[in-house]
C-alpha atoms as a PDB file:
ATOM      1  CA  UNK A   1      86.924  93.150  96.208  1.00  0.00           C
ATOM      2  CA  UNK A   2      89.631  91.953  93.927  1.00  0.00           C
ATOM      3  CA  UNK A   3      90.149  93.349  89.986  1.00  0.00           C
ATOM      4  CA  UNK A   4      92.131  91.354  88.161  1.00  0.00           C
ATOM      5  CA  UNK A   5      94.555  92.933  85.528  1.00  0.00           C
ATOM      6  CA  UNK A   6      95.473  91.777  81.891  1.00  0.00           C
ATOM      7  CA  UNK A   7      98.771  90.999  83.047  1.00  0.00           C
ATOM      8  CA  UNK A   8      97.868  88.758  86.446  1.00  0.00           C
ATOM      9  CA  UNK A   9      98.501  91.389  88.660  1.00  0.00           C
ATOM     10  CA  UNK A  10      95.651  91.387  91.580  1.00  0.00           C
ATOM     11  CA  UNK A  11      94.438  94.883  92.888  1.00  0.00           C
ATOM     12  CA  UNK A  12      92.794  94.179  96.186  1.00  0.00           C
ATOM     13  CA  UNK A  13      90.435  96.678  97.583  1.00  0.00           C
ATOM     14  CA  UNK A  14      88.204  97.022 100.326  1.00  0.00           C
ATOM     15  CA  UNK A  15      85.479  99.863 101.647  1.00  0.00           C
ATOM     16  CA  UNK A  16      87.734 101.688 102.576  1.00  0.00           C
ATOM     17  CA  UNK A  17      90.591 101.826  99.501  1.00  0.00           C
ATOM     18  CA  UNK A  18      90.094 105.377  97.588  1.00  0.00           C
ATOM     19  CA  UNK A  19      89.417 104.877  93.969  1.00  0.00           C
ATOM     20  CA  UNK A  20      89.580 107.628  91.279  1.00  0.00           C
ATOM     21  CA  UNK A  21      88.447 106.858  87.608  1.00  0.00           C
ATOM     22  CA  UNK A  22      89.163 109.011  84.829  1.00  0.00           C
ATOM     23  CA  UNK A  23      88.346 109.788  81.213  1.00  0.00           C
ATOM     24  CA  UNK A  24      90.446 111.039  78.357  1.00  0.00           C
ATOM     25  CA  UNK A  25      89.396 114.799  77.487  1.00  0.00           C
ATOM     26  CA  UNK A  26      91.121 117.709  75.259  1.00  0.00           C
ATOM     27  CA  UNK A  27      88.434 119.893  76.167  1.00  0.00           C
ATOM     28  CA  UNK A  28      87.549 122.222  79.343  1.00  0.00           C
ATOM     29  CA  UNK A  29      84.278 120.898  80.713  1.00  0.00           C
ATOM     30  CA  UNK A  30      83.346 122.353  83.433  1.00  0.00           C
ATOM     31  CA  UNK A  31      81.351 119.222  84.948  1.00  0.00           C
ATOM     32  CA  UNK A  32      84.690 117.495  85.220  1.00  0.00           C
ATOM     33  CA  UNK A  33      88.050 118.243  87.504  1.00  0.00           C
ATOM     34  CA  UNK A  34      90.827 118.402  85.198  1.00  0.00           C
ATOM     35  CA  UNK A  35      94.149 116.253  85.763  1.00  0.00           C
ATOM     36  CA  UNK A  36      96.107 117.626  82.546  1.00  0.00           C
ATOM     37  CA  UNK A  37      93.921 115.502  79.256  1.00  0.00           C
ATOM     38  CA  UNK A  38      92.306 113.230  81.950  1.00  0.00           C
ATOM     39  CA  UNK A  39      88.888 114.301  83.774  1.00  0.00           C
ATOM     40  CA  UNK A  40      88.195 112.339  86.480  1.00  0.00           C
ATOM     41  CA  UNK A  41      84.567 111.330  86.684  1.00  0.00           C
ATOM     42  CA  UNK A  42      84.350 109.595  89.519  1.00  0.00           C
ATOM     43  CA  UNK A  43      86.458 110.079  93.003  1.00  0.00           C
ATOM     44  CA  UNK A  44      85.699 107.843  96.357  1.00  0.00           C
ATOM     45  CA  UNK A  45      85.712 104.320  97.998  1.00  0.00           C
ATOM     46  CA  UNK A  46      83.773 101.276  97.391  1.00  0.00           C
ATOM     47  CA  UNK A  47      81.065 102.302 100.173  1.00  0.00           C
ATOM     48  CA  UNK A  48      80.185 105.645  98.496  1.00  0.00           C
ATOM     49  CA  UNK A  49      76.626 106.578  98.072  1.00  0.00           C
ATOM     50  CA  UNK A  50      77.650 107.240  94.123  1.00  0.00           C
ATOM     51  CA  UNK A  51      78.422 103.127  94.230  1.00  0.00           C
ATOM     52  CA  UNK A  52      74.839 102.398  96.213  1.00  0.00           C
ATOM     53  CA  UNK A  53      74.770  98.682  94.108  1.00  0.00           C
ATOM     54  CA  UNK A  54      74.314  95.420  95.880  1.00  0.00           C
ATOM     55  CA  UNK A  55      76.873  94.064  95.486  1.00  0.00           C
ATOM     56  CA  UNK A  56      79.352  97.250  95.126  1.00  0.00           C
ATOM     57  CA  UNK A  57      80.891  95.605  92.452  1.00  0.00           C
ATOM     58  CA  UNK A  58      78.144  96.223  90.182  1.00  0.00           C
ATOM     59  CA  UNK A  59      78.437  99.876  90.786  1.00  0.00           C
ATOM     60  CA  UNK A  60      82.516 100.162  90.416  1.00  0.00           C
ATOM     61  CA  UNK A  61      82.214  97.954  87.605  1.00  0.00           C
ATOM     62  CA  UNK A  62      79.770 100.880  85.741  1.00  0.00           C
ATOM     63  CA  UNK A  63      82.388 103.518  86.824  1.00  0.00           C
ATOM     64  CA  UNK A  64      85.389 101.702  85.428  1.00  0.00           C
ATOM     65  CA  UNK A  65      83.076 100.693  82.329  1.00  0.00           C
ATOM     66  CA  UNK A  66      82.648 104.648  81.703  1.00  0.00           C
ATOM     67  CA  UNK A  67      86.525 105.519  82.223  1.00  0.00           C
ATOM     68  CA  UNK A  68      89.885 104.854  80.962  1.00  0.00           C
ATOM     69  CA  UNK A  69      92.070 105.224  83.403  1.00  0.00           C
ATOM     70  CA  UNK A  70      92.212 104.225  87.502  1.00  0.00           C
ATOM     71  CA  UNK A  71      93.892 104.670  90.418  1.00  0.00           C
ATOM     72  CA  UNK A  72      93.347 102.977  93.720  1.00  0.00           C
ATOM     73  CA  UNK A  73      94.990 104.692  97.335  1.00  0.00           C
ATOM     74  CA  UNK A  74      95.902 107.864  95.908  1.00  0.00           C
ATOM     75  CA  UNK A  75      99.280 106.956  94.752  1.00  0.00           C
ATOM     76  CA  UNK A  76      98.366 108.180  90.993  1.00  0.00           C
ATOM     77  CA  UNK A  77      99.741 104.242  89.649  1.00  0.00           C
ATOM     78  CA  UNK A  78      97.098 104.698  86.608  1.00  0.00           C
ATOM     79  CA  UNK A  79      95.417 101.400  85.438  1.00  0.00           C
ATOM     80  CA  UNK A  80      94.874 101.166  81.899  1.00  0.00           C
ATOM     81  CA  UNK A  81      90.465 100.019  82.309  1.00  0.00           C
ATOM     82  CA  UNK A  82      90.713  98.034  79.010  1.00  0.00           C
ATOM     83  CA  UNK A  83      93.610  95.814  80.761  1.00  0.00           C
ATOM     84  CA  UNK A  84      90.643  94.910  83.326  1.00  0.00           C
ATOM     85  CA  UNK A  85      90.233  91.027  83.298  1.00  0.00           C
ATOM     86  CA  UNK A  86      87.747  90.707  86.014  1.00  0.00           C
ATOM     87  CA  UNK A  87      86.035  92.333  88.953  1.00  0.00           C
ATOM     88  CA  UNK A  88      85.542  89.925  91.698  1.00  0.00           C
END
């Protein structure tokens, strides 16, 4: 799976690339794992049960949809969502 960025730049993942997703939040919510003002709502890989679409980009598509901020292989590189182009 490829997502294309705003600025060309090509994020290539496969099953097995971790991907977090996160949404802005000034509040304490206990249904969410806080990360300073960003709750991340979504932690895993492409193959998760949570994704469980045909094909996975349907389901990683909803996540990122939901979020405003990724990161792909735990390296904490956030991706603005809105600079998403396409999800191949």
């Amino acid at each position: 799976m490829e997502i294309v960025m705003s600025n060309s730049k090509i994020l290539s993942l496969d099953n097995e690339t971790p991907i977090s997703v996160y949404k802005s939040d000034n509040e304490f919510d206990h249904n969410y794992l806080r990360q300073g003002y960003l709750a991340r709502i979504f932690e895993g890989f492409i193959n998760s049960t949570e994704v469980f679409t045909s094909p996975n980009q349907i389901g990683i598509a909803g996540f990122l949809a939901d979020g405003d901020y990724f990161t792909i292989n735990n390296n904490y590189h956030f991706y603005k969502t809105s600079s998403i182009v396409s999800i191949n």
